[in-house]
PDB file of N, CA and C in Angstrom:
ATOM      1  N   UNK A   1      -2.035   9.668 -20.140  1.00  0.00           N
ATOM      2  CA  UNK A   1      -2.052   9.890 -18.701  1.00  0.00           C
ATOM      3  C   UNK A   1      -1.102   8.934 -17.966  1.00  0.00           C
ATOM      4  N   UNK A   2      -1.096   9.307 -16.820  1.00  0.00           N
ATOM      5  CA  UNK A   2       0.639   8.449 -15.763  1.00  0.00           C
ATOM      6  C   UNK A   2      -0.327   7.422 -15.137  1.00  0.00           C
ATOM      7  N   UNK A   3      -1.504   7.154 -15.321  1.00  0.00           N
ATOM      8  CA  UNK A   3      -2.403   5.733 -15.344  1.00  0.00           C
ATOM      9  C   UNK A   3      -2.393   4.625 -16.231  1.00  0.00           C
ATOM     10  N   UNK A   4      -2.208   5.443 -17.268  1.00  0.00           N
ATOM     11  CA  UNK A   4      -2.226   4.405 -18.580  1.00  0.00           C
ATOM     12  C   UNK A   4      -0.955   4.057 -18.579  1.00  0.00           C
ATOM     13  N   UNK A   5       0.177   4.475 -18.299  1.00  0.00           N
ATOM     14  CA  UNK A   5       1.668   4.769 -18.719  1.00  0.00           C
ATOM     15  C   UNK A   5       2.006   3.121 -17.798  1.00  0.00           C
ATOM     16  N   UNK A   6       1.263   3.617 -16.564  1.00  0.00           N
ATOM     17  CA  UNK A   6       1.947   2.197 -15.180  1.00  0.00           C
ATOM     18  C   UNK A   6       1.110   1.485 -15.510  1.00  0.00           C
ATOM     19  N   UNK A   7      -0.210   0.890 -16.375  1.00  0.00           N
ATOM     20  CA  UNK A   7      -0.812   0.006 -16.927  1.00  0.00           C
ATOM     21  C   UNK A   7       0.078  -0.922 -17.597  1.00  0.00           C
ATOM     22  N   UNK A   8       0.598   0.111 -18.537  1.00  0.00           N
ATOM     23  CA  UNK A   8       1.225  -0.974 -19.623  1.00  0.00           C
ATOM     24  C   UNK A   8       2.710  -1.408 -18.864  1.00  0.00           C
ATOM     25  N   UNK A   9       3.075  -0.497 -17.939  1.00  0.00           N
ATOM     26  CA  UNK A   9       4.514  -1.346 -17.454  1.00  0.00           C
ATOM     27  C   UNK A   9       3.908  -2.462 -16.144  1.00  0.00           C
ATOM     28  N   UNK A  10       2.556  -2.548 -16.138  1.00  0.00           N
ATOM     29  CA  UNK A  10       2.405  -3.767 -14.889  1.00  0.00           C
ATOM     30  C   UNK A  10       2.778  -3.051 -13.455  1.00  0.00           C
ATOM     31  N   UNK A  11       2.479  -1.707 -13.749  1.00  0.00           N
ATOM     32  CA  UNK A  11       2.794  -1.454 -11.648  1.00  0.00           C
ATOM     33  C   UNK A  11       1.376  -0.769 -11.675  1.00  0.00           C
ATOM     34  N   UNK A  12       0.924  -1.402 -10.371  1.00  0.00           N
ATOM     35  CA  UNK A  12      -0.069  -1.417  -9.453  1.00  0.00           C
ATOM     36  C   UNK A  12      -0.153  -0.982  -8.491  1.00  0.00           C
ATOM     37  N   UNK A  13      -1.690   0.012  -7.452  1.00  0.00           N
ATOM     38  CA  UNK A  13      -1.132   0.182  -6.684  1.00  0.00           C
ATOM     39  C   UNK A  13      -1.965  -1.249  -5.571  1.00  0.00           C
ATOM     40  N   UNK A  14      -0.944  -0.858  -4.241  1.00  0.00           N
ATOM     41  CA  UNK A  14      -1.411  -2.378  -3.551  1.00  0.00           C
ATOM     42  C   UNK A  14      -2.443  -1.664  -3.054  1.00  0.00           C
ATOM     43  N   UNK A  15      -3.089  -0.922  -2.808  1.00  0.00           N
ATOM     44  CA  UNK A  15      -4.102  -0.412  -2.033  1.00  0.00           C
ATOM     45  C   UNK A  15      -4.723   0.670  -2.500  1.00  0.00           C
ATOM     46  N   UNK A  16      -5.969   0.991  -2.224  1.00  0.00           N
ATOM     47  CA  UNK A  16      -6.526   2.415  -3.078  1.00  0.00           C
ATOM     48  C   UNK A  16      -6.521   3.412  -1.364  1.00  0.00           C
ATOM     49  N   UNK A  17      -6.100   4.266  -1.657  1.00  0.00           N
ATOM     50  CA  UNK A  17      -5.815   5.354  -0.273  1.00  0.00           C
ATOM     51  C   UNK A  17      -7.376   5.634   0.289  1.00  0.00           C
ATOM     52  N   UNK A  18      -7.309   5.907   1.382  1.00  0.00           N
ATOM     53  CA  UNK A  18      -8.662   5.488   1.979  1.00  0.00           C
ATOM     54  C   UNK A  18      -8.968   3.985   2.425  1.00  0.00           C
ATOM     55  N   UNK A  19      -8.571   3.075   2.002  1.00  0.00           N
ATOM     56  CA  UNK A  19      -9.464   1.946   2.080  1.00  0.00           C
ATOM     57  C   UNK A  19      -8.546   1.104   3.538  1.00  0.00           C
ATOM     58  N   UNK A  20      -9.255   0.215   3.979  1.00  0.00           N
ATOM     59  CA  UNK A  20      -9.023  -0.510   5.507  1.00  0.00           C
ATOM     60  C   UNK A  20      -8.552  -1.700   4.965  1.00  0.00           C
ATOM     61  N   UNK A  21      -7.140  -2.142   5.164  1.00  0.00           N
ATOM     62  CA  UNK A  21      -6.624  -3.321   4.568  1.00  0.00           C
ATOM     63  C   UNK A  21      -6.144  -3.721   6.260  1.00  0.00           C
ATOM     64  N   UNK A  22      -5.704  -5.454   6.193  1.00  0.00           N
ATOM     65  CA  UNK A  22      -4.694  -5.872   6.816  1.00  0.00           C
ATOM     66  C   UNK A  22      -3.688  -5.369   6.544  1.00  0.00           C
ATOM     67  N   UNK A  23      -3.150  -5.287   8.302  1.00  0.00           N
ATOM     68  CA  UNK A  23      -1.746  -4.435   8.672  1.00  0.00           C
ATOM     69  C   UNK A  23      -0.492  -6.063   7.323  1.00  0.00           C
ATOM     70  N   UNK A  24       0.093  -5.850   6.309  1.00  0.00           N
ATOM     71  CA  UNK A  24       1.312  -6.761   6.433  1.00  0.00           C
ATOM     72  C   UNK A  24       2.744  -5.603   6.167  1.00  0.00           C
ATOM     73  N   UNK A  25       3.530  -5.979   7.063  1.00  0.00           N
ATOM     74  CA  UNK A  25       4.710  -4.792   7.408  1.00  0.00           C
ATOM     75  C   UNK A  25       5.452  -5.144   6.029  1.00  0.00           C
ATOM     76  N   UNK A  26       5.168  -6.249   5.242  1.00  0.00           N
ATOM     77  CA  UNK A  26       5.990  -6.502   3.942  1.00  0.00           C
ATOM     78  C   UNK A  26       5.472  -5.548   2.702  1.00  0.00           C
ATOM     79  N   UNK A  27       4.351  -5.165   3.063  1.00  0.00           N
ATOM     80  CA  UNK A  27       3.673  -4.204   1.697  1.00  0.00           C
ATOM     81  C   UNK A  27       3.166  -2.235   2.532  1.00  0.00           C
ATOM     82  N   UNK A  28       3.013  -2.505   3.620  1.00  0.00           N
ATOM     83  CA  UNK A  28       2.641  -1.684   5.005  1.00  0.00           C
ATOM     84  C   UNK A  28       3.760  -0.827   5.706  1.00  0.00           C
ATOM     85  N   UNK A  29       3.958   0.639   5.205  1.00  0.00           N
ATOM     86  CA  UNK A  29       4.530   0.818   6.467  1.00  0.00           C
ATOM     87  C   UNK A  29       3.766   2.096   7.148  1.00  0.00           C
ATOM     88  N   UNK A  30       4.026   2.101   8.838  1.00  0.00           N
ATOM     89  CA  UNK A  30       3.107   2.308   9.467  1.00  0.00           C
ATOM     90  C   UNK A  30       3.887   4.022   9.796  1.00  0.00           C
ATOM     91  N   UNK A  31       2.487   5.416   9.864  1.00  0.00           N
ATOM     92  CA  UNK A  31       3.506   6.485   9.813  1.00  0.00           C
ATOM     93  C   UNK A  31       3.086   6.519  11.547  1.00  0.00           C
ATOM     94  N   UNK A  32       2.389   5.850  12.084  1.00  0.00           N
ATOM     95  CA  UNK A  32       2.378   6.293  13.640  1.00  0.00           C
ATOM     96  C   UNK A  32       2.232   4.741  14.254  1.00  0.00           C
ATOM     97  N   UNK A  33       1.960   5.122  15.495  1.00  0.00           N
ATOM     98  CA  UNK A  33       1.395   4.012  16.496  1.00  0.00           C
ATOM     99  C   UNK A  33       1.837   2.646  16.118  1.00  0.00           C
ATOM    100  N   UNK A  34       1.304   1.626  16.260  1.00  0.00           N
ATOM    101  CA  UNK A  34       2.113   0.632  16.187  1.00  0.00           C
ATOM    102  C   UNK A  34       0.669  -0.108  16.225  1.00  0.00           C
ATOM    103  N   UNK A  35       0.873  -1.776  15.653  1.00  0.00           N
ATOM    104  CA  UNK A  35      -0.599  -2.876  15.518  1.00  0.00           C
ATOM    105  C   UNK A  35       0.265  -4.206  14.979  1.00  0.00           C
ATOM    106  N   UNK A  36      -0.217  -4.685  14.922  1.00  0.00           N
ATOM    107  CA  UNK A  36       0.559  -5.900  14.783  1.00  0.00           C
ATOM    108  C   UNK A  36      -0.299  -6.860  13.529  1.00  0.00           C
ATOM    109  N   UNK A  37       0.342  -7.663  13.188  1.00  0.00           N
ATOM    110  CA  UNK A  37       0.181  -7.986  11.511  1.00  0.00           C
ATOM    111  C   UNK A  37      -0.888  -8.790  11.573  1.00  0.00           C
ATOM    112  N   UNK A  38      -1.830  -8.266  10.568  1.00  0.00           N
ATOM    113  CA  UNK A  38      -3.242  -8.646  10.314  1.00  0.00           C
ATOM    114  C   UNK A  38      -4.229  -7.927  11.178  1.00  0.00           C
ATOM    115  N   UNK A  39      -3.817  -7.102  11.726  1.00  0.00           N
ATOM    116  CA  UNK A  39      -4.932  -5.992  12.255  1.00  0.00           C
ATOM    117  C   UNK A  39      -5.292  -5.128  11.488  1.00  0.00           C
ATOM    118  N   UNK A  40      -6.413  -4.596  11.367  1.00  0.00           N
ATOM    119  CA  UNK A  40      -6.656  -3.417  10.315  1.00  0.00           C
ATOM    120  C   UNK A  40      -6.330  -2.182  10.446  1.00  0.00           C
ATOM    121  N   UNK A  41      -5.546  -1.472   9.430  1.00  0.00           N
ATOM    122  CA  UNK A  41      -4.856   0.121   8.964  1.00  0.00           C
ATOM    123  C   UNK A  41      -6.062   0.792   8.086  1.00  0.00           C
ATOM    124  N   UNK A  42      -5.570   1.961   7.844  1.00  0.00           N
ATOM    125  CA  UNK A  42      -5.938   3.093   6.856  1.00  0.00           C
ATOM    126  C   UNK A  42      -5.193   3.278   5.942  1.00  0.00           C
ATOM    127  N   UNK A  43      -4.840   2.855   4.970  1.00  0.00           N
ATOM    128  CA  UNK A  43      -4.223   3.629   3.325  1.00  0.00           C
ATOM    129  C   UNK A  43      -4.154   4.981   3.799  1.00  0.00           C
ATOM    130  N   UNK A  44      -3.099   5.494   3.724  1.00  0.00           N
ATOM    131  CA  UNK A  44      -2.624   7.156   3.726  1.00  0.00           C
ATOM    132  C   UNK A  44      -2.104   7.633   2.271  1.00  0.00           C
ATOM    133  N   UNK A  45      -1.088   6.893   1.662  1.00  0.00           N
ATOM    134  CA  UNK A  45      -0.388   7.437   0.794  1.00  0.00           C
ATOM    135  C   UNK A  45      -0.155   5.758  -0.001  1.00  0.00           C
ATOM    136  N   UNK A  46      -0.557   5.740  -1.382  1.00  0.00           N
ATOM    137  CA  UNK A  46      -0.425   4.762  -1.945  1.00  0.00           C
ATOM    138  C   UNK A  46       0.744   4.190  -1.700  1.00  0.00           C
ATOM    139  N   UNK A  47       0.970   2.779  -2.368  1.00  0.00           N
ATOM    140  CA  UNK A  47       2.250   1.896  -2.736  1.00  0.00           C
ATOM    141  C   UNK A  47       2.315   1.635  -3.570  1.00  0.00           C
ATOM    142  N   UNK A  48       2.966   0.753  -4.390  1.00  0.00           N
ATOM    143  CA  UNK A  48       2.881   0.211  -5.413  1.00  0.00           C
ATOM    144  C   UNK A  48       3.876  -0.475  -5.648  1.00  0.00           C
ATOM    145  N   UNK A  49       3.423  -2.146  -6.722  1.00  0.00           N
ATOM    146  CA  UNK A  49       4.545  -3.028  -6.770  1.00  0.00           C
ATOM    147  C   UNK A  49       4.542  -3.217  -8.508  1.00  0.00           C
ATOM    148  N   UNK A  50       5.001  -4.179  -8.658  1.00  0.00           N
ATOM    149  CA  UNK A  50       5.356  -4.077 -10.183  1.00  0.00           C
ATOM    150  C   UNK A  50       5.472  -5.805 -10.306  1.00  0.00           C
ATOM    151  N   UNK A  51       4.280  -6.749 -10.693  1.00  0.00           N
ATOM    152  CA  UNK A  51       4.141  -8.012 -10.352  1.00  0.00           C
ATOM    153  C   UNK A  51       4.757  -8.845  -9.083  1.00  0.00           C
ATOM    154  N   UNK A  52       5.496  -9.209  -8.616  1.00  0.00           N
ATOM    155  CA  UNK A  52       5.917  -9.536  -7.757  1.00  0.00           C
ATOM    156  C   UNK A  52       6.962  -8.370  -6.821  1.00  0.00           C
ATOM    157  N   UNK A  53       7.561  -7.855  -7.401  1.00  0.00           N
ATOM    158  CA  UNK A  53       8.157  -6.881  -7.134  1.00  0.00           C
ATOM    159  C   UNK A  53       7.815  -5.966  -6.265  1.00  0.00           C
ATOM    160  N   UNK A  54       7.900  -5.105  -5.428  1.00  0.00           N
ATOM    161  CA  UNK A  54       7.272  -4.072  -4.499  1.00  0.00           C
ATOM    162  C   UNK A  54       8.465  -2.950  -4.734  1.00  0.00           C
ATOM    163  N   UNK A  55       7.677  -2.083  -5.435  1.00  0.00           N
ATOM    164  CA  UNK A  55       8.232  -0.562  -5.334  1.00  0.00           C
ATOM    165  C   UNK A  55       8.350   0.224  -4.956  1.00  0.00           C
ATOM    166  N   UNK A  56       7.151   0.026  -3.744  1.00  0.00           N
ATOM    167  CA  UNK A  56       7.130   1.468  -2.591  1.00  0.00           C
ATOM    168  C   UNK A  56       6.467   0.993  -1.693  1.00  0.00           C
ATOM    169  N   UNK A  57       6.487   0.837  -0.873  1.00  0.00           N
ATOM    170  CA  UNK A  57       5.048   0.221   0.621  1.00  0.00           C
ATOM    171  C   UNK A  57       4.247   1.246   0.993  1.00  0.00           C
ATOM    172  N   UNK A  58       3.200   0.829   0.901  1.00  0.00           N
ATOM    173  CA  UNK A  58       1.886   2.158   1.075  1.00  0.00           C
ATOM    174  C   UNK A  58       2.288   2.383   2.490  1.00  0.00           C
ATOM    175  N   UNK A  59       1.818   3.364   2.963  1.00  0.00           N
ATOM    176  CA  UNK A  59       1.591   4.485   4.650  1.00  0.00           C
ATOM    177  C   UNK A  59       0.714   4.101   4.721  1.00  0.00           C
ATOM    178  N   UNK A  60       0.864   3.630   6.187  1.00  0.00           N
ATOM    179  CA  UNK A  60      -0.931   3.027   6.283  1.00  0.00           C
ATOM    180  C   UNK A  60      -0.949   4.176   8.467  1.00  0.00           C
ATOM    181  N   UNK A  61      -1.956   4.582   8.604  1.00  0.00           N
ATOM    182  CA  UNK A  61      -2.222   4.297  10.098  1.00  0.00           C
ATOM    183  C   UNK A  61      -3.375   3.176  11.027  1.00  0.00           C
ATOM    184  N   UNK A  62      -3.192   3.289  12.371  1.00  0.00           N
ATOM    185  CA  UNK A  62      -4.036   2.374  12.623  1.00  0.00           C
ATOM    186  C   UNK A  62      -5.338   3.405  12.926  1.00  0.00           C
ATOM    187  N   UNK A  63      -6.488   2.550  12.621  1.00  0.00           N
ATOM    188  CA  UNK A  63      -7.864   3.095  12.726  1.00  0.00           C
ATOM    189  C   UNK A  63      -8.251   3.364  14.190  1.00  0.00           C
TER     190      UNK A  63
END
C-alpha cells in the first residue's frame, strides 16, 4: 500500500485532515480568509514533509 511505501521513505503527513491545528504559514497554507499565526485552522487537504524537509503544505481554513 502507498502508506507503507511513504513509511519506509520517512514522509509524513503534518496533519491528519479534519483535525484543528495552529495556523503556521511555514507548514499552512490557507485556501480562504485570512488568521494570523497561531490561531486555529481546519486540515482540508493533507501535507506532508519528509524529516525536516516539507513537501507540500497542508490547506488548512479558518474555523
Amino acid at each position: 500500500p502507498v502508506e507503507q511505501l511513504m513509511e519506509e521513505w520517512g514522509i509524513e503527513a503534518i496533519a491528519p485532515v479534519g483535525s484543528e491545528v495552529a495556523y503556521d504559514p511555514r507548514l499552512h497554507q490557507l485556501m480562504e480568509g485570512s488568521v494570523e499565526a497561531g490561531e486555529m485552522v481546519r486540515v482540508r487537504f493533507a501535507g506532508y514533509r519528509q524529516g525536516e524537509k516539507l513537501l507540500y503544505r497542508a490547506k488548512v481554513s479558518p474555523l
